[in-house]
Protein backbone atom coordinates (compact mmCIF):
# COMPACT_ATOMS: atom_id res chain seq x y z
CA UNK A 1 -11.81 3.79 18.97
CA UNK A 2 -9.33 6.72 19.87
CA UNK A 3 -9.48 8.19 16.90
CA UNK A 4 -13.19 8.87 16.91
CA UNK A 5 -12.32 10.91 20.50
CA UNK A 6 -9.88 13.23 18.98
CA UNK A 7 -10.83 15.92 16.90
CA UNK A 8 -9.09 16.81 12.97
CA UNK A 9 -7.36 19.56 14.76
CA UNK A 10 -6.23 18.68 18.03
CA UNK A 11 -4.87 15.21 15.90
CA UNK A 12 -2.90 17.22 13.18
CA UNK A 13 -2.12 19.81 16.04
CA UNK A 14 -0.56 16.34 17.63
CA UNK A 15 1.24 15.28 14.42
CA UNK A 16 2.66 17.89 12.74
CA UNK A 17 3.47 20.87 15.80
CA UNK A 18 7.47 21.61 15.97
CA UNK A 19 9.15 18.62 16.47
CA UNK A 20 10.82 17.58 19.78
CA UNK A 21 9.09 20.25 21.97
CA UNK A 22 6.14 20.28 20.51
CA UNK A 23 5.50 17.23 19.20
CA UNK A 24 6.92 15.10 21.83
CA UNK A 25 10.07 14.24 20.12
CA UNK A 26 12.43 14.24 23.45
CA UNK A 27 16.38 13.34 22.41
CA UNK A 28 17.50 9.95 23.85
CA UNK A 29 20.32 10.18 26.41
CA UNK A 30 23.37 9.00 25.23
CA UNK A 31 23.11 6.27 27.94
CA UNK A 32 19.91 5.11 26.97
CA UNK A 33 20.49 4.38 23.25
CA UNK A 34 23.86 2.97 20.69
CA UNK A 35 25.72 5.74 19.58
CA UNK A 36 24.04 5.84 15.92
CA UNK A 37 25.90 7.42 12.76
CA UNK A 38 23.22 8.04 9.84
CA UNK A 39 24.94 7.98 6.17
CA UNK A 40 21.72 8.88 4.29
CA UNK A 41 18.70 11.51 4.44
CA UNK A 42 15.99 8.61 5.12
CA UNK A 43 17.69 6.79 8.20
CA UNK A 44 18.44 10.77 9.91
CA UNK A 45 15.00 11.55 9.38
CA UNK A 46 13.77 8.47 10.76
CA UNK A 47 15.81 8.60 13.68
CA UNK A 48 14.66 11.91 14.73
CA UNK A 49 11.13 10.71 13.96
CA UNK A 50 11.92 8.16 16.97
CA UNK A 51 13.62 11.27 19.01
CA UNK A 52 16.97 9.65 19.04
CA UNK A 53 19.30 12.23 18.08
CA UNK A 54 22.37 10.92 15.86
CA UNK A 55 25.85 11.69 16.75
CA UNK A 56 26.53 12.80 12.95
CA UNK A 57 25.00 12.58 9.95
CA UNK A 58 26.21 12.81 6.57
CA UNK A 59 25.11 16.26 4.57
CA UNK A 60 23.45 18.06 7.46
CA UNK A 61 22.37 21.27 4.58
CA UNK A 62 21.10 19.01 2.38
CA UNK A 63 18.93 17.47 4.95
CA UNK A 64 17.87 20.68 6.56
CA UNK A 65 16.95 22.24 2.85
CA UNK A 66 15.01 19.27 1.48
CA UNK A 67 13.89 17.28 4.44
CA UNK A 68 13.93 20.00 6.88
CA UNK A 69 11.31 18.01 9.42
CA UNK A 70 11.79 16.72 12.35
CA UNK A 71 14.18 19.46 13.03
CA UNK A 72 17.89 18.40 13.34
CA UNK A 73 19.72 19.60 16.10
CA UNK A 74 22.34 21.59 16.06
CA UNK A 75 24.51 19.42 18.25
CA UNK A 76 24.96 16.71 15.24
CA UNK A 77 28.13 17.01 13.45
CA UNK A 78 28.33 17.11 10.19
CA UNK A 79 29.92 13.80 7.87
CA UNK A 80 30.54 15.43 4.47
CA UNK A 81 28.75 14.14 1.62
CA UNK A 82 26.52 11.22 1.03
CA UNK A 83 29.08 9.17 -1.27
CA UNK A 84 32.49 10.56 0.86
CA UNK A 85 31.77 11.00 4.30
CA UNK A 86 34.93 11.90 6.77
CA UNK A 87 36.10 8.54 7.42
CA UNK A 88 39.01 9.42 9.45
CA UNK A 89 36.50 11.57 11.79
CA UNK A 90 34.40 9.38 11.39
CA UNK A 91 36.25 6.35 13.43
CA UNK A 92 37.36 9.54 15.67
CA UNK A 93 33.40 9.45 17.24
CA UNK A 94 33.45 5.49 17.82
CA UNK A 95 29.84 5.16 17.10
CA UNK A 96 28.21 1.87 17.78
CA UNK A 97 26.57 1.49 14.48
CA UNK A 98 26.70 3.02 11.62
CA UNK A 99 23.15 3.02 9.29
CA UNK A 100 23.16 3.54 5.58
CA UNK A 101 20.53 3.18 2.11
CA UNK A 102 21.30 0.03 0.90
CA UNK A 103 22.54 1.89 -2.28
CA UNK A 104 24.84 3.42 -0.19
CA UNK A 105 26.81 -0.24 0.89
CA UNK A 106 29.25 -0.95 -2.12
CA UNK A 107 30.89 2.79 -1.96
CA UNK A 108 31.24 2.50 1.54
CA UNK A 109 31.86 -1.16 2.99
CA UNK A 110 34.98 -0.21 3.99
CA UNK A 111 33.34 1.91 7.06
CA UNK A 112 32.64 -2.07 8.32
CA UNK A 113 36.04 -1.82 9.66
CA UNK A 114 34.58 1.11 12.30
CA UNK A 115 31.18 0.20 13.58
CA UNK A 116 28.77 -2.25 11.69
CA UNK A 117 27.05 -1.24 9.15
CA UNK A 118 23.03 -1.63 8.93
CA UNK A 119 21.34 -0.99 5.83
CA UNK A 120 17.87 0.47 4.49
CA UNK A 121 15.96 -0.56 1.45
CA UNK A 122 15.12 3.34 0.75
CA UNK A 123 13.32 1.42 -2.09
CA UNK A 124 9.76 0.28 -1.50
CA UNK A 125 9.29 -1.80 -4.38
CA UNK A 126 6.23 -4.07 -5.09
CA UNK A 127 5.17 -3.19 -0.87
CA UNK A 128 3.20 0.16 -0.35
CA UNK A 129 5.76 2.85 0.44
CA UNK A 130 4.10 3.68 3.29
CA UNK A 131 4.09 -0.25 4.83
CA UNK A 132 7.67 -0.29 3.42
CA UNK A 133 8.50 2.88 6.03
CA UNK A 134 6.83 2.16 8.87
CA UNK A 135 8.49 -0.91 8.42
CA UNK A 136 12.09 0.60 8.32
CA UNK A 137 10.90 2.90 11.28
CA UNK A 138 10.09 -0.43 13.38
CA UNK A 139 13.60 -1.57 12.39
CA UNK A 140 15.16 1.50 13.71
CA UNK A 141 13.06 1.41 16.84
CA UNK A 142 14.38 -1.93 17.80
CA UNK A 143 17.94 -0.79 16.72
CA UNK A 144 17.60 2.41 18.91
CA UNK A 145 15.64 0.45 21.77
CA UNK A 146 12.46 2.21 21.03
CA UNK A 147 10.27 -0.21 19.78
CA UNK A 148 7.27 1.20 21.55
CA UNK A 149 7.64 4.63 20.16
CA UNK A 150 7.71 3.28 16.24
CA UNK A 151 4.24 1.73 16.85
CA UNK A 152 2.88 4.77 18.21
CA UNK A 153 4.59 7.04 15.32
CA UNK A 154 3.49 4.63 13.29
CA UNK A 155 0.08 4.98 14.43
CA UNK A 156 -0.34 8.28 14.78
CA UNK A 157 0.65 8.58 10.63
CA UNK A 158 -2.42 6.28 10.08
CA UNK A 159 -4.47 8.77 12.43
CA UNK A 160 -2.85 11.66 10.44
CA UNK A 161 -3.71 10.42 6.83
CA UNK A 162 -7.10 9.15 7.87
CA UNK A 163 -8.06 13.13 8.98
CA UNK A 164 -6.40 14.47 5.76
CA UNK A 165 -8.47 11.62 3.65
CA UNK A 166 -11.46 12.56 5.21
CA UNK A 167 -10.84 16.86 4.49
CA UNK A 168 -9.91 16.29 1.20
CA UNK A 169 -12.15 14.32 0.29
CA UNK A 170 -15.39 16.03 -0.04
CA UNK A 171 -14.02 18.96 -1.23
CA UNK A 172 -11.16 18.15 -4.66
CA UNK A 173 -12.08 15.20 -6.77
CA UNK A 174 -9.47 16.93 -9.52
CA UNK A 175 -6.39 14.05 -10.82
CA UNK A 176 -3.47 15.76 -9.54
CA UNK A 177 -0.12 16.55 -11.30
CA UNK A 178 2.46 16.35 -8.41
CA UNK A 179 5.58 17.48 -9.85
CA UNK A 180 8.71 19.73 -9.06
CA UNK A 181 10.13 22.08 -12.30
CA UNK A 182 13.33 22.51 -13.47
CA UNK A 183 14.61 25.72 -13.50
CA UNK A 184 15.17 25.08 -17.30
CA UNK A 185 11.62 25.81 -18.17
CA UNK A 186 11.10 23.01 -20.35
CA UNK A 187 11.34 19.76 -18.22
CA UNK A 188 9.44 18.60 -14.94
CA UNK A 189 10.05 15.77 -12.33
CA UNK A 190 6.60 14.53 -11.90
CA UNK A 191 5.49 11.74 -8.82
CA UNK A 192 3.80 8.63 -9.40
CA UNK A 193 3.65 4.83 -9.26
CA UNK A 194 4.66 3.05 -5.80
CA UNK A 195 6.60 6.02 -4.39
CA UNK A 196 5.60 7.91 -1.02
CA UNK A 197 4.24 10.99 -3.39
CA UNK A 198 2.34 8.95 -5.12
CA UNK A 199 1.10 6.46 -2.06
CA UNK A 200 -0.16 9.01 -0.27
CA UNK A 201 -2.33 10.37 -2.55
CA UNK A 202 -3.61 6.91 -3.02
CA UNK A 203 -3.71 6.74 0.77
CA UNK A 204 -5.90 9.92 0.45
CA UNK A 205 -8.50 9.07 -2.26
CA UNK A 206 -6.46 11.28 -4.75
CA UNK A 207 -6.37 10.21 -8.03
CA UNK A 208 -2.67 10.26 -10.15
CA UNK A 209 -3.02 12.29 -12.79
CA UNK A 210 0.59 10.73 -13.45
CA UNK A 211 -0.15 7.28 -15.06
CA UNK A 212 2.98 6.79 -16.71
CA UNK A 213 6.06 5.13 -15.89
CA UNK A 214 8.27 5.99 -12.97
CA UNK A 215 11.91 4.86 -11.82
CA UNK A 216 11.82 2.85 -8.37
CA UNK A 217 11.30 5.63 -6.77
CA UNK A 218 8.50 6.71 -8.13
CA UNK A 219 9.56 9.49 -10.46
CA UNK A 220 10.24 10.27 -14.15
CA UNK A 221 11.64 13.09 -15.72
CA UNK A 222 9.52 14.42 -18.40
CA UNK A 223 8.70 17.50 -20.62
CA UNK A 224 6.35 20.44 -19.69
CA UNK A 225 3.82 19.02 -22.18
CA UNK A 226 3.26 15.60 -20.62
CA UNK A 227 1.23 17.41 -18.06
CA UNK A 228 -1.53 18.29 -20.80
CA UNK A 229 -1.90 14.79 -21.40
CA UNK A 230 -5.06 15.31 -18.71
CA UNK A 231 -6.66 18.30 -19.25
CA UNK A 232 -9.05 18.24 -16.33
CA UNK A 233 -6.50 17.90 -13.88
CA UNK A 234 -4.17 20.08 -10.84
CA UNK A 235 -1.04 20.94 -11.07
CA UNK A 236 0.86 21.06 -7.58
CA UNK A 237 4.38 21.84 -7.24
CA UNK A 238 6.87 21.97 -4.63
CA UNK A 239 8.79 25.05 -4.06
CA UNK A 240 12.75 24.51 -3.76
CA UNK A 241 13.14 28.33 -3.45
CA UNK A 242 15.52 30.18 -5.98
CA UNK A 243 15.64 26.94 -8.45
CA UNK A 244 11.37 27.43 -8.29
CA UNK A 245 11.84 31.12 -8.92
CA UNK A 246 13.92 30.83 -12.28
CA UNK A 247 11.56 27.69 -13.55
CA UNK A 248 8.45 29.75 -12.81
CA UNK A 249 10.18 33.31 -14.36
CA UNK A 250 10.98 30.67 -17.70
CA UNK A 251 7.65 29.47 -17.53
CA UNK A 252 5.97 32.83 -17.25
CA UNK A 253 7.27 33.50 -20.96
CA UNK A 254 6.91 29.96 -22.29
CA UNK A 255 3.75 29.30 -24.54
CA UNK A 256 3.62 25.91 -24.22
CA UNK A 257 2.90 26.60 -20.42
CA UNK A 258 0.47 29.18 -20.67
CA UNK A 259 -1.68 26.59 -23.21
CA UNK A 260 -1.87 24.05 -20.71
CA UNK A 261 -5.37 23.65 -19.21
CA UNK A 262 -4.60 23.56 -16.05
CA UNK A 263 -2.52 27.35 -15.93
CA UNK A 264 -5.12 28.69 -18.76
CA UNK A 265 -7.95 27.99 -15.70
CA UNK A 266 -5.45 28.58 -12.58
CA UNK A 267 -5.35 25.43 -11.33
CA UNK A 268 -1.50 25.62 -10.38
CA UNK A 269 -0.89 24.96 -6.46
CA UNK A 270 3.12 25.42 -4.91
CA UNK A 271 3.49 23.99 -1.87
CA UNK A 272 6.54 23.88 0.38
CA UNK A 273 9.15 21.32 -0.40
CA UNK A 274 8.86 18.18 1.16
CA UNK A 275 11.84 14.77 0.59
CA UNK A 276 9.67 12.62 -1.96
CA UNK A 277 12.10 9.67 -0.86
CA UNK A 278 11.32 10.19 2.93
CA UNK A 279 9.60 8.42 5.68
CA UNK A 280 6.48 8.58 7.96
CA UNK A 281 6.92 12.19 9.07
CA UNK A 282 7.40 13.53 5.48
CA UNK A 283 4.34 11.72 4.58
CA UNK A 284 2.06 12.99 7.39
CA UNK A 285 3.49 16.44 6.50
CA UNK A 286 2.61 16.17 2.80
CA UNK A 287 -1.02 15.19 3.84
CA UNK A 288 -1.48 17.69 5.79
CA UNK A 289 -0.11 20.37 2.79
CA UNK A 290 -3.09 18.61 0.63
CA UNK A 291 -5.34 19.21 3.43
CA UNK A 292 -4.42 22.66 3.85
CA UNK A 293 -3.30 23.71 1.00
CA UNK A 294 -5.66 22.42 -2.48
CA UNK A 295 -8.77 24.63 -2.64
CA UNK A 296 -12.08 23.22 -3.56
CA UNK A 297 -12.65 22.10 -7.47
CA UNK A 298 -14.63 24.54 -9.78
């Protein structure tokens, strides 16, 4: 019933406006909530998806350049990497609990000896990956004491996908190639299968161009010329800045690329980088790119 009282753009202006102010993202005291340490891309987003600030995180840049949304603040402190965060520092903070990917457990079991440890199955598996996140953003909620604010995230990324469904609908029936290059020229990472590229899109209406196989996490490494394999469809890209730049400049001069159908009829679409192993905020973000950003088929 709500969602038939709120128009496409006051709900995407509600989903997707600068996090924290805009979008209603207020910081937890440090009173009010454990004093989390995230380990891994997926748990920081999904903590500031929640509005519960971390006290560190581990690789704050990589974060910022490939997940980027909901804004971190700069008050976090930064870990190190993924695979070697600061331990010593780490034990320095006396966090409360310390959440990790599930891949990230064997490398780093020895941080039980500081806080305990809770893992996340960054994998969806056989569950749609967008069940599998809001199910890992109700399991931070309840960590974090915000139960009632991972429904109503969770909610308002069913509200969000069910506007961009119904704008991109009408108006691009085209399979779509969703793929990032490498700045080699010659090879592409292209989205499909059960991953959150490829789940929103089914989410959508969107068909996969992409109907071959994919890793877990729903991507596979292929050459340029697996995207003629359908000839009728899209090509959308994400930009990663200067790594795009050299791919396209390679491209530019490769004849291979300039035979596929899709560049010989400009159907090529870049869109900003978004973290194709994220949660419920990437994906709303993502649908709302398609629903901005993929002009009506020919």
């Amino acid at each position: 019933m709500r969602r038939g009282r709120l128009t496409r753009r006051a709900l995407f202006g509600a989903a997707f406006a600068t996090p924290f102010a805009s979008l209603g993202l207020a910081p937890l005291r440090a009173a009010s909530t454990p004093r989390i340490v995230s380990l891994d891309l997926l748990p920081t987003e999904l903590l500031l998806t929640l509005g519960v600030t971390p006290l560190a995180a581990a690789n704050l840049p990589l974060y910022r350049r490939l997940v980027a949304q909901p804004v971190l603040p700069d008050e976090v402190t930064d870990l190190g990497p993924l695979t070697e965060p600061n331990a010593e520092y780490l034990q320095s903070l006396k966090p409360d609990v310390i959440v990790l990917a599930s891949w990230q457990v064997a490398g780093l079991d020895r941080l039980a000896r500081i806080a305990p440890l809770v893992p996340l199955q960054t994998v969806a598996g056989d569950v749609p990956a967008l069940d599998h996140m809001a199910a890992l953003l109700e399991k931070i909620g309840s960590l974090a004491g915000r139960e009632a604010e991972a429904t109503r995230r969770g909610q308002q990324a069913d509200d969000a996908l069910s506007v961009a469904r119904a704008t991109v609908g009408p108006r691009s029936a085209r399979p779509l190639y969703v793929c990032r290059f490498f700045e080699n020229g010659r090879n592409v990472a292209v989205f499909g299968g059960n991953g959150l590229i490829g789940d929103v899109l089914r989410r959508l209406g969107l068909s996969n161009a992409w109907q071959g196989r994919v890793n877990a996490s729903g991507v596979a490494s292929v050459g340029i010329d697996q995207l003629a394999k359908n000839p009728e469809a899209r090509i959308v890209h994400f930009d990663r800045g200067p790594e795009t730049a050299r791919a396209l400049e390679r491209l530019a001069e490769s004849a291979l690329w300039n035979a596929l159908p899709a560049v010989r009829s400009g159907r090529v679409t870049m869109m900003p980088v978004i973290y194709p192993s994220g949660g419920v905020f990437t994906a709303m973000r993502f649908a709302r790119q398609l629903a901005d950003g993929l002009p009506e088929d020919d």
